[in-house]
Protein backbone atom coordinates (compact mmCIF):
# COMPACT_ATOMS: atom_id res chain seq x y z
CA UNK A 1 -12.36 -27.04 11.13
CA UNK A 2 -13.36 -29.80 13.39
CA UNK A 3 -15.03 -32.91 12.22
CA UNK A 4 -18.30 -32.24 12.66
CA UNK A 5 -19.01 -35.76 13.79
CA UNK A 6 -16.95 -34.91 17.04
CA UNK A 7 -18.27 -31.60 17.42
CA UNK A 8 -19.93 -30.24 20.72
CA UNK A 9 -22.31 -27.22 21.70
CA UNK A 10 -18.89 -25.19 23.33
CA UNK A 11 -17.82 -25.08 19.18
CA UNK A 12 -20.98 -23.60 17.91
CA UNK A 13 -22.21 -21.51 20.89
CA UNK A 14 -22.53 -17.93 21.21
CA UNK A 15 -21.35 -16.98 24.56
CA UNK A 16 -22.49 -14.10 24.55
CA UNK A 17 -26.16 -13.77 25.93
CA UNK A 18 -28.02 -11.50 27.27
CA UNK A 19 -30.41 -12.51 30.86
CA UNK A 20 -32.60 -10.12 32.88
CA UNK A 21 -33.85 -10.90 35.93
CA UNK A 22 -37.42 -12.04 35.92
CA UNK A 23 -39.05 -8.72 37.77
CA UNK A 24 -37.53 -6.55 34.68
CA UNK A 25 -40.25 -4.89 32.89
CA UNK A 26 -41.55 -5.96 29.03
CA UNK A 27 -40.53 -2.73 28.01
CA UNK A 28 -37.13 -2.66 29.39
CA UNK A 29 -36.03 -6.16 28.14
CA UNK A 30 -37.35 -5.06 24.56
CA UNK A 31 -34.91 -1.72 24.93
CA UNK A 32 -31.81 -4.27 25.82
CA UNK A 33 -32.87 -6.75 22.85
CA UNK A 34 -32.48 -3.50 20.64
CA UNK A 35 -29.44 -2.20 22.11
CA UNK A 36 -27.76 -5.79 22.13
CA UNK A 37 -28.99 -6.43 18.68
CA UNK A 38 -30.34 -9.76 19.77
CA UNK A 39 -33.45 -11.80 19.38
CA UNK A 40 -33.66 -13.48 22.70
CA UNK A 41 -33.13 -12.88 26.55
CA UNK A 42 -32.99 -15.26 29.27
CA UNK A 43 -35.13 -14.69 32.34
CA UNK A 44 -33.19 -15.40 35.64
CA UNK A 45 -34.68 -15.84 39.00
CA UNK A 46 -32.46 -16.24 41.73
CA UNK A 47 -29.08 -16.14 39.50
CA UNK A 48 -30.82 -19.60 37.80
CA UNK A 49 -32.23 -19.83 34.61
CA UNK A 50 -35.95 -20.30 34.20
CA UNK A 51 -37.36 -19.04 31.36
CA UNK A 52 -36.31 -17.72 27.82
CA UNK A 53 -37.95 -14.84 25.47
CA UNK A 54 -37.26 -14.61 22.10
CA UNK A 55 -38.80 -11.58 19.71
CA UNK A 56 -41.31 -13.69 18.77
CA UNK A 57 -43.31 -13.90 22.15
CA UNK A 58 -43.44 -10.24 22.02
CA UNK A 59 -45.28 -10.39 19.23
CA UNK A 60 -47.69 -13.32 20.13
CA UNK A 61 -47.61 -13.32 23.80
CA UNK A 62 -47.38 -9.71 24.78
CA UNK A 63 -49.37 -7.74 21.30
CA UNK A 64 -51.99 -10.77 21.62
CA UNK A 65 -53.19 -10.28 24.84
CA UNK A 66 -52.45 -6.19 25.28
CA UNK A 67 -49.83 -6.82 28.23
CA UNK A 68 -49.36 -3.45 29.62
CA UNK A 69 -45.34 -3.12 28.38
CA UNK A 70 -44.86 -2.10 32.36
CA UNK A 71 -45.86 -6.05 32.79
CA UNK A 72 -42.66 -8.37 34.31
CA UNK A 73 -40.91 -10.04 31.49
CA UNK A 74 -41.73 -13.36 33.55
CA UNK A 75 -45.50 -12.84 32.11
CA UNK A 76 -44.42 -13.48 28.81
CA UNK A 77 -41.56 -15.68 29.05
CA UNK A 78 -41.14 -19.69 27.42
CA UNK A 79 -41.38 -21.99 30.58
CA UNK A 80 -40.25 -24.33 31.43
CA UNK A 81 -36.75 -23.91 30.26
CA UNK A 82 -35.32 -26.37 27.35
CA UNK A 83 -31.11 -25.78 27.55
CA UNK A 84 -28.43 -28.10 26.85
CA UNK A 85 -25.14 -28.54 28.12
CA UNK A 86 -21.95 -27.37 26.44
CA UNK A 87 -20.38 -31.03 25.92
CA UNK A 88 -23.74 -32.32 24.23
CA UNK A 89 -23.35 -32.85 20.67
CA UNK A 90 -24.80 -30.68 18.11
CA UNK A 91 -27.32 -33.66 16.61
CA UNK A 92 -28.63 -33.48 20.08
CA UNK A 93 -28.82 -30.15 20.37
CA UNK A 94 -30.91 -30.32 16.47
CA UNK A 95 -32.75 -33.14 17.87
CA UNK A 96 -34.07 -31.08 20.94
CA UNK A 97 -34.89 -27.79 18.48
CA UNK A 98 -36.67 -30.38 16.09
CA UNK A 99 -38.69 -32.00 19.00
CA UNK A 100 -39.63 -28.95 20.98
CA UNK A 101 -40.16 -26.67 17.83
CA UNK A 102 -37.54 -24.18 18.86
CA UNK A 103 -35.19 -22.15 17.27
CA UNK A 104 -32.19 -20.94 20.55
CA UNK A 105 -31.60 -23.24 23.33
CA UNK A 106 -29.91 -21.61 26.57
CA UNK A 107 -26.41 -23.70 26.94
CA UNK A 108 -26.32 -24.39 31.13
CA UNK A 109 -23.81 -26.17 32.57
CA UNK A 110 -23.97 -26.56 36.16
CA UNK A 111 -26.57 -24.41 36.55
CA UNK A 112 -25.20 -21.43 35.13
CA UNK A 113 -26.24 -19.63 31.70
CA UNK A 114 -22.86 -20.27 29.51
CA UNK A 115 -23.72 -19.80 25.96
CA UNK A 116 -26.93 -19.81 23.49
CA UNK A 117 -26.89 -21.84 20.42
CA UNK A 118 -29.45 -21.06 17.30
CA UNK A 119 -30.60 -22.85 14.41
CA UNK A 120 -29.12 -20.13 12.62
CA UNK A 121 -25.80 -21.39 14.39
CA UNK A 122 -26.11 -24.98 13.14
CA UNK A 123 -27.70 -24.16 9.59
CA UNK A 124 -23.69 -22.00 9.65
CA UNK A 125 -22.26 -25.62 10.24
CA UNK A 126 -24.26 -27.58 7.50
CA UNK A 127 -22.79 -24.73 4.68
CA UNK A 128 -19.57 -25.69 5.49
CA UNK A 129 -19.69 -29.19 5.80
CA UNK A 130 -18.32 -31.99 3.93
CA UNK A 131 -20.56 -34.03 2.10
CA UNK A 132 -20.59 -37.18 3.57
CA UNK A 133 -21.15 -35.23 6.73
CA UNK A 134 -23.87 -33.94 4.99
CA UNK A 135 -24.69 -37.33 4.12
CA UNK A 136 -24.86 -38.36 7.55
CA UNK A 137 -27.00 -35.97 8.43
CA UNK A 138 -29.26 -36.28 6.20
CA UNK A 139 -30.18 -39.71 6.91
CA UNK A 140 -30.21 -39.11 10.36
CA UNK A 141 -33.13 -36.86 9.94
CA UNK A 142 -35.14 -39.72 7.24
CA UNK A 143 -34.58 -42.17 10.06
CA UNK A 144 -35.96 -39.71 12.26
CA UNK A 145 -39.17 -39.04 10.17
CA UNK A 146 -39.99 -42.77 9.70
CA UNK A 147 -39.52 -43.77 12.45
CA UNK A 148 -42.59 -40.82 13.88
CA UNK A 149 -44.72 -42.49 11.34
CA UNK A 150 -43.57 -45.41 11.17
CA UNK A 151 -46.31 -48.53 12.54
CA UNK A 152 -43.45 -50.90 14.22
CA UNK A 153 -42.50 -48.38 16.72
């Protein structure tokens, strides 16, 4: 294994992901979620990226306020866009998902959709870290809180 010190997005990444063009249907983006077995989709508008759904906004977005599941998928889709690029490190990757609240971050590079990477992907990196990486990023995080609390900022 890498050190994870060194590590970038491109070692973590899934790259496989599943897009849909923004006009698609509610109901027919759920159907490809279930057939890919996944719990996100990105919505692409002109072959760019600009949104993201994740199972979760069908549930709060679409059950809350009784879309019609004929609705585009662009009606209930994350906007605008939080990605990261494949050469960014993973801290900054966990920085972004701490930040923003998020839990899969679209990996663009150049403009086009490369990759996704999950929490789930870099909770998978913590298990098998050493422990002085774990160490590191540990107090990463402390510094982190404090320094969101702290008065001297």
């Amino acid at each position: 294994m890498k050190d994870p010190k060194t590590m970038t997005i491109s070692d973590i990444m899934s790259k496989s992901v599943l897009s849909v063009d923004a006009s698609m249907t509610i109901n027919e983006a759920a159907k490809m979620m279930e057939d890919a077995k996944v719990g996100a989709v990105i919505v692409m508008e002109n072959n760019l990226p600009i949104g993201i759904v994740t199972d979760r906004d069908f549930a709060i977005k679409a059950v809350a306020h009784a879309y019609p599941i004929s609705s585009p998928i662009k009606q209930i889709m994350s906007s605008p866009l939080f990605s990261i690029s494949s050469d960014d490190s993973i801290r900054t990757a966990s920085d972004l998902m701490h930040d923003r609240e998020i839990r899969k971050l679209p990996v663009i590079d150049d403009d086009n959709l490369v990759g996704i990477v999950t929490s789930t992907d870099i909770v998978k990196l913590l298990a098998v870290s050493t422990e002085d990486d774990v160490r590191d990023m540990y107090f990463h995080s402390v510094v982190k809180i404090f320094s969101n609390y702290s008065p001297y900022h």
